[in-house]
N, C-alpha and C. Protein backbone atom coordinates (compact mmCIF):
# COMPACT_ATOMS: atom_id res chain seq x y z
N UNK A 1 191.87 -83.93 110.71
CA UNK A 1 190.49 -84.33 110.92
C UNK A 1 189.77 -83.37 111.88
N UNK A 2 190.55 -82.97 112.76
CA UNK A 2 189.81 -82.14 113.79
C UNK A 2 189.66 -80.51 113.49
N UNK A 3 190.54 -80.10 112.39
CA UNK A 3 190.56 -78.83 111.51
C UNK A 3 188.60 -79.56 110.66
N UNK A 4 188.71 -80.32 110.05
CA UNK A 4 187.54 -80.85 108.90
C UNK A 4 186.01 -80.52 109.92
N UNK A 5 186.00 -81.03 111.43
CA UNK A 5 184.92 -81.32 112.22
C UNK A 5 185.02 -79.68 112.74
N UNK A 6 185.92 -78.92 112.67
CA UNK A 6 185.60 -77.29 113.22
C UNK A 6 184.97 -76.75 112.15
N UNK A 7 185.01 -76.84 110.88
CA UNK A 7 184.42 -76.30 109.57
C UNK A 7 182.56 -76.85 109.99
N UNK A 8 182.54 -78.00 110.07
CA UNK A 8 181.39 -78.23 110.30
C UNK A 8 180.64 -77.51 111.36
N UNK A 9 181.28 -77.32 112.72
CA UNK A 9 180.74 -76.54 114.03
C UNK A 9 180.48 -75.01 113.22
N UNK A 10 181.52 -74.52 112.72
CA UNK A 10 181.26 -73.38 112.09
C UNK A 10 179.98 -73.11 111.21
N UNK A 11 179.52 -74.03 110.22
CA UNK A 11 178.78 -74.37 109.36
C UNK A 11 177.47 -74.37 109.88
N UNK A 12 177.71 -74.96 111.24
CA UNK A 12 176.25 -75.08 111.51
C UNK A 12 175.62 -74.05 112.29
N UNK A 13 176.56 -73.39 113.15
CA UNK A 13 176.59 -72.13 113.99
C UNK A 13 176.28 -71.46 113.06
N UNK A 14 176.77 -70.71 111.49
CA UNK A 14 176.15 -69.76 111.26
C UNK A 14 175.15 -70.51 109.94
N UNK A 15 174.79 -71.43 109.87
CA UNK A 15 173.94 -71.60 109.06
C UNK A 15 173.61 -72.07 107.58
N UNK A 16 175.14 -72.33 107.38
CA UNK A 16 175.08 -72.22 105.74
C UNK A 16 176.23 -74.15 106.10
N UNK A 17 175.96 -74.25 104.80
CA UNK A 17 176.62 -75.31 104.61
C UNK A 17 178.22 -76.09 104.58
N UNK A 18 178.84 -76.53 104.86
CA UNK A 18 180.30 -76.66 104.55
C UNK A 18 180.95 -75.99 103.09
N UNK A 19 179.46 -76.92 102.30
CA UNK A 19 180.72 -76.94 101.13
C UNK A 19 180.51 -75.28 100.61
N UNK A 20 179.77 -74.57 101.05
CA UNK A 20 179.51 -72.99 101.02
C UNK A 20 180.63 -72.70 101.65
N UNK A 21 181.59 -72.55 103.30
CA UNK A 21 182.33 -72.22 104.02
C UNK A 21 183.51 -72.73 103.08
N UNK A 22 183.35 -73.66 102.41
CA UNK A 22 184.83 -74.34 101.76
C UNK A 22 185.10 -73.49 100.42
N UNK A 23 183.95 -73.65 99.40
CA UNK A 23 183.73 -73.00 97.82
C UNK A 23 183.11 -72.13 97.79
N UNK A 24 182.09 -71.29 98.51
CA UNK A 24 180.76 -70.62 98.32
C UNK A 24 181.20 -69.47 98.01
N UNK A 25 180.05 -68.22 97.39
CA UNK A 25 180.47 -67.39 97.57
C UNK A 25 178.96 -66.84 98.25
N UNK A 26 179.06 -65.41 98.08
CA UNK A 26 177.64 -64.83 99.04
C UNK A 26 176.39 -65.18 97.93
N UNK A 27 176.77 -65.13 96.11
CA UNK A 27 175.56 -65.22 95.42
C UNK A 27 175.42 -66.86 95.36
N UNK A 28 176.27 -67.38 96.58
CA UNK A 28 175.87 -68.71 95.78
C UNK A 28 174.84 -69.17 97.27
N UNK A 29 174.98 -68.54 98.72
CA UNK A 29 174.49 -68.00 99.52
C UNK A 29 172.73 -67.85 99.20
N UNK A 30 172.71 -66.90 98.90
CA UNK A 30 172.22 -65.98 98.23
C UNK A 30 170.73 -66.87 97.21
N UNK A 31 171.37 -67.27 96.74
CA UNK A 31 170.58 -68.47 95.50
C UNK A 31 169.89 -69.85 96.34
N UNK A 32 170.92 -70.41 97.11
CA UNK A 32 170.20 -71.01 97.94
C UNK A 32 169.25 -70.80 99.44
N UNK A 33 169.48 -69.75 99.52
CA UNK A 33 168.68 -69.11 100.82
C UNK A 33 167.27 -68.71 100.47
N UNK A 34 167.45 -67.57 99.52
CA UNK A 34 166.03 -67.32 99.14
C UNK A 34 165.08 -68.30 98.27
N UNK A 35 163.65 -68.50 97.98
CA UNK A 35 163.58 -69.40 97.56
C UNK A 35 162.75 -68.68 96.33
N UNK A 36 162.33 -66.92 96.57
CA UNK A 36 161.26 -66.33 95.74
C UNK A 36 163.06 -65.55 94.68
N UNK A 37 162.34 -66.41 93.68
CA UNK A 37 163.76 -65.68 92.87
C UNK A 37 163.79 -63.78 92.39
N UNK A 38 162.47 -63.60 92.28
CA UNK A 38 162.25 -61.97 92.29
C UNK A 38 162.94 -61.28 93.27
N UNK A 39 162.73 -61.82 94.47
CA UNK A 39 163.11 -60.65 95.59
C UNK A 39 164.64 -60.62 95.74
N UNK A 40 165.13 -62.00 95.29
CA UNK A 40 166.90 -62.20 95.27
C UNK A 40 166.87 -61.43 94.01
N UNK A 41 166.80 -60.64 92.95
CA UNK A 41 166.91 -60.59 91.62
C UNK A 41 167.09 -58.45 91.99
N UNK A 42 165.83 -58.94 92.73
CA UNK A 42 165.74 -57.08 93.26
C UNK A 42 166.80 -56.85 94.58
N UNK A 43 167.30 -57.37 95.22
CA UNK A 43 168.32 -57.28 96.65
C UNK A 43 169.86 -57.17 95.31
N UNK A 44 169.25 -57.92 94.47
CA UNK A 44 170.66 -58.03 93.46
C UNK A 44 171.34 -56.68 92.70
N UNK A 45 169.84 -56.34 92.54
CA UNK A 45 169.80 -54.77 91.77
C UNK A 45 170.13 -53.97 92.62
N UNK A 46 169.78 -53.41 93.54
CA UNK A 46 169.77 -52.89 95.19
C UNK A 46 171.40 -52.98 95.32
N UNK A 47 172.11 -53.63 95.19
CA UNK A 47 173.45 -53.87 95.92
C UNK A 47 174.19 -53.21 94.83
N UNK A 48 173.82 -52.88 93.58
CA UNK A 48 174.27 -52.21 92.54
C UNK A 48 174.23 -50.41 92.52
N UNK A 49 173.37 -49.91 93.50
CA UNK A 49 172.87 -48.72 93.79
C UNK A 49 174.09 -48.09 94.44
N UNK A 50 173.62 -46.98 94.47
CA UNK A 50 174.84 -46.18 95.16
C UNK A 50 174.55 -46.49 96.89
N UNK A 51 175.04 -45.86 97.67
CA UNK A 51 175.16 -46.19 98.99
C UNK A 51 173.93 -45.23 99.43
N UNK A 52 173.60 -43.88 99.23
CA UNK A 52 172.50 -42.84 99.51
C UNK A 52 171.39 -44.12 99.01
N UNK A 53 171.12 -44.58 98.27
CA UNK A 53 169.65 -45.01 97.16
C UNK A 53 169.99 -46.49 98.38
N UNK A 54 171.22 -47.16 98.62
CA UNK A 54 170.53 -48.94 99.49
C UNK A 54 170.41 -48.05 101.03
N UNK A 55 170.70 -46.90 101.33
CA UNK A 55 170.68 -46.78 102.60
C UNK A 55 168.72 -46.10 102.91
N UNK A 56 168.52 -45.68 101.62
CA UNK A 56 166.88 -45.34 101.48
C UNK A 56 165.76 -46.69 101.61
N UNK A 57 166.84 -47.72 100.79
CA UNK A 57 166.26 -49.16 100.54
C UNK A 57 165.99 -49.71 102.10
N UNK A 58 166.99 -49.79 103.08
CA UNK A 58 167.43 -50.33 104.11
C UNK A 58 166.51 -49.28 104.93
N UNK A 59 166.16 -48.32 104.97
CA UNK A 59 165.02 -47.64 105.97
C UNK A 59 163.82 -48.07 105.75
N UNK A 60 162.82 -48.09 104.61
CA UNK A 60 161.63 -49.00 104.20
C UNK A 60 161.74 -50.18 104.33
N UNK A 61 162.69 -51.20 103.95
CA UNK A 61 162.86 -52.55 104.61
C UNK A 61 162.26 -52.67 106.03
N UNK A 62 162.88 -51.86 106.87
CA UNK A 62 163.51 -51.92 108.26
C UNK A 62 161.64 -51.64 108.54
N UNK A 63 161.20 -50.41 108.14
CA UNK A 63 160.17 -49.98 108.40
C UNK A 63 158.50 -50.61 108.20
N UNK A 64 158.86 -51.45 107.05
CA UNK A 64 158.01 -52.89 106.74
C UNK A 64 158.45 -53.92 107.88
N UNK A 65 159.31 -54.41 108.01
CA UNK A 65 159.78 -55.08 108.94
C UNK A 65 159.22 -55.35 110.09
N UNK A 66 159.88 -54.14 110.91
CA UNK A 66 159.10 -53.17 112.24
C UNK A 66 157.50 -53.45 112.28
N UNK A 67 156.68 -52.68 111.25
CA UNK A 67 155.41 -53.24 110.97
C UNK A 67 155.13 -54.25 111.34
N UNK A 68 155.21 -55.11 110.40
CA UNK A 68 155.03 -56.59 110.94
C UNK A 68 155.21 -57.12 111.86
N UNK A 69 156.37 -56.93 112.33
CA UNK A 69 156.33 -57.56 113.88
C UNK A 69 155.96 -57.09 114.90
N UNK A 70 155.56 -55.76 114.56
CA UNK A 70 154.32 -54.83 115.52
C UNK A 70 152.76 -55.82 115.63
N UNK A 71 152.77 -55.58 114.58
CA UNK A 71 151.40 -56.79 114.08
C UNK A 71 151.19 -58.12 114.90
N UNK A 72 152.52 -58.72 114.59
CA UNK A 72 152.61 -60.49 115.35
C UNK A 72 152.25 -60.23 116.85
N UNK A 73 152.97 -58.87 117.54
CA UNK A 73 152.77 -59.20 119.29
C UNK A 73 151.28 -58.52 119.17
N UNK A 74 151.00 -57.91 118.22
CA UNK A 74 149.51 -57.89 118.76
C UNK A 74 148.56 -58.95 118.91
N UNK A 75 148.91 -59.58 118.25
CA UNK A 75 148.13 -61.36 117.85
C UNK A 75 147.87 -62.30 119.22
């Protein structure tokens, strides 16, 4: 029982659900996290790329990102 209630501490610490930590996998993650199915569909495609083409992906991300939250402390 006290193995069953650490799954849960775990679960909630990083965010995702038990029965994810028990059965899940990352697309099942993945499916329930995002809620705009395009952008999970394109991160999907993206992870299919070679490592040069997601590491190009992962600099414009980062750089939109950055943006924006440049933006918010100006607010």
């Amino acid at each position: 029982m006290q193995r069953l209630a650490g799954v849960f501490d775990v679960s909630t610490d990083l965010e995702v659900t038990s029965d994810f930590l028990m059965n899940g996998t990352s697309d099942d993650l993945a499916d329930s996290s995002l809620t705009d199915k395009e952008l999970l569909n394109q991160f999907k495609m993206i992870e299919k790329m070679t490592e040069e083409k997601k590491s190009v992906v992962k600099i414009f991300l980062d750089a939109f990102i950055t943006k924006d939250k440049i933006k918010q402390l100006a607010l």
